[in-house]
Protein backbone atom coordinates (compact mmCIF):
# COMPACT_ATOMS: atom_id res chain seq x y z
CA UNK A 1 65.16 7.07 -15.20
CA UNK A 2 62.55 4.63 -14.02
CA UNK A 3 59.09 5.64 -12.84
CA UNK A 4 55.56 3.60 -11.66
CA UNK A 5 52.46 3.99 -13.52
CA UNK A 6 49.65 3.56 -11.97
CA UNK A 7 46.54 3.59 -14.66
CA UNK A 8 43.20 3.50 -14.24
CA UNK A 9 42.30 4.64 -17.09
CA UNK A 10 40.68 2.79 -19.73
CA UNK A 11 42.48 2.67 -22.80
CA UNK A 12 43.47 -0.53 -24.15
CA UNK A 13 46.54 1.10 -25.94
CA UNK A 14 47.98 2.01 -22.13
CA UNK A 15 47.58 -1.34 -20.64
CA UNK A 16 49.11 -2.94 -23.63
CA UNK A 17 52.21 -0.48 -23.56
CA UNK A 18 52.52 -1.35 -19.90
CA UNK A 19 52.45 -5.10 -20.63
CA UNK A 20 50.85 -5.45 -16.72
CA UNK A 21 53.85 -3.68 -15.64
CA UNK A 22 53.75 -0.79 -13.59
CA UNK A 23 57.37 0.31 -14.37
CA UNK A 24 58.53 2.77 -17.21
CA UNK A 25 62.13 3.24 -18.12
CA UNK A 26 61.73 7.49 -19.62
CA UNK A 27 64.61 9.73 -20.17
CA UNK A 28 65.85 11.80 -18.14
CA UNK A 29 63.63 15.31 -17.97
CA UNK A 30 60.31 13.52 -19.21
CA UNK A 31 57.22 15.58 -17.96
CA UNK A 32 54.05 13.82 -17.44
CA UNK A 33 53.01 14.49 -20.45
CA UNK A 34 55.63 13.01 -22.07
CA UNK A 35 55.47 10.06 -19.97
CA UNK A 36 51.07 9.66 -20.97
CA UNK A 37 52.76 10.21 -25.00
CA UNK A 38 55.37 7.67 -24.68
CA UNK A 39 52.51 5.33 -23.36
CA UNK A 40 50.44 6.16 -26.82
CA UNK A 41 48.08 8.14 -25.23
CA UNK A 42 46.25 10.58 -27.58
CA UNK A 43 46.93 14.32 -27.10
CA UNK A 44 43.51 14.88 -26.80
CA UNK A 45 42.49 12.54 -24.06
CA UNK A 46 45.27 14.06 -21.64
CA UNK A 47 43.44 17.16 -20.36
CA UNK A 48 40.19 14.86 -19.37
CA UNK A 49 42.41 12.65 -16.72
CA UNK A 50 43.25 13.36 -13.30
CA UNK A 51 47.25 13.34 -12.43
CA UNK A 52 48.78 12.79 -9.89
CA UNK A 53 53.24 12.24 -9.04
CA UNK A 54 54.13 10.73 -5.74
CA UNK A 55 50.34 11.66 -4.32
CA UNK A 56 50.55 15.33 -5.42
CA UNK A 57 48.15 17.05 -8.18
CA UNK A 58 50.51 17.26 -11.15
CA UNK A 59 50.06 18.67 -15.04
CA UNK A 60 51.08 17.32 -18.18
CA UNK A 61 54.55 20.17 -17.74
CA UNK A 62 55.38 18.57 -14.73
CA UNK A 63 59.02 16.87 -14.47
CA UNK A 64 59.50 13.64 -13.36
CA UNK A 65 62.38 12.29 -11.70
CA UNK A 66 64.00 8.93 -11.01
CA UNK A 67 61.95 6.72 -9.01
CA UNK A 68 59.04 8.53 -9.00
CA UNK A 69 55.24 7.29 -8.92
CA UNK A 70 52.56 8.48 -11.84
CA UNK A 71 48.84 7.97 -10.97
CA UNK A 72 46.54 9.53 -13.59
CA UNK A 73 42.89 8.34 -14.36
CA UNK A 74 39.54 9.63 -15.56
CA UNK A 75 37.27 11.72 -13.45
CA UNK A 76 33.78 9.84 -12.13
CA UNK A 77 30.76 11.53 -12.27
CA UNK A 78 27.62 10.33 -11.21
CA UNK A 79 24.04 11.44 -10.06
């Protein structure tokens, strides 16, 4: 199945795995967290981003299906 990443997270080992593409060929009944693995993200950045699939809050269990669109990034705090 083929998803969109959308990153904005900071990790140079992302960005690289998406070679600035935004597609991702996953098999079939890859969660999000798979997905954020497959991209070589550590295990223990993944509970510091935000998720989202297709503009909906998701998890790292959540299944992703053909054509769908993954948005995760970090949260922004300020003062």
């Amino acid at each position: 199945m083929d998803i969109t990443v959308k990153s904005y997270h900071s990790p140079t080992i992302v960005k690289d795995r998406l070679s600035n593409q935004d597609m991702l060929s996953l098999p079939a009944g890859t969660t999000v967290g798979g997905a954020l693995l497959l991209l070589g993200l550590p295990l223990e950045e993944m509970p510091k981003l935000v998720l989202y699939v297709n503009g909906r809050i998701a998890y790292e269990g959540t299944p992703l299906s053909d054509g769908d669109t993954l948005m995760f990034f970090s949260p922004v705090a300020g003062g």
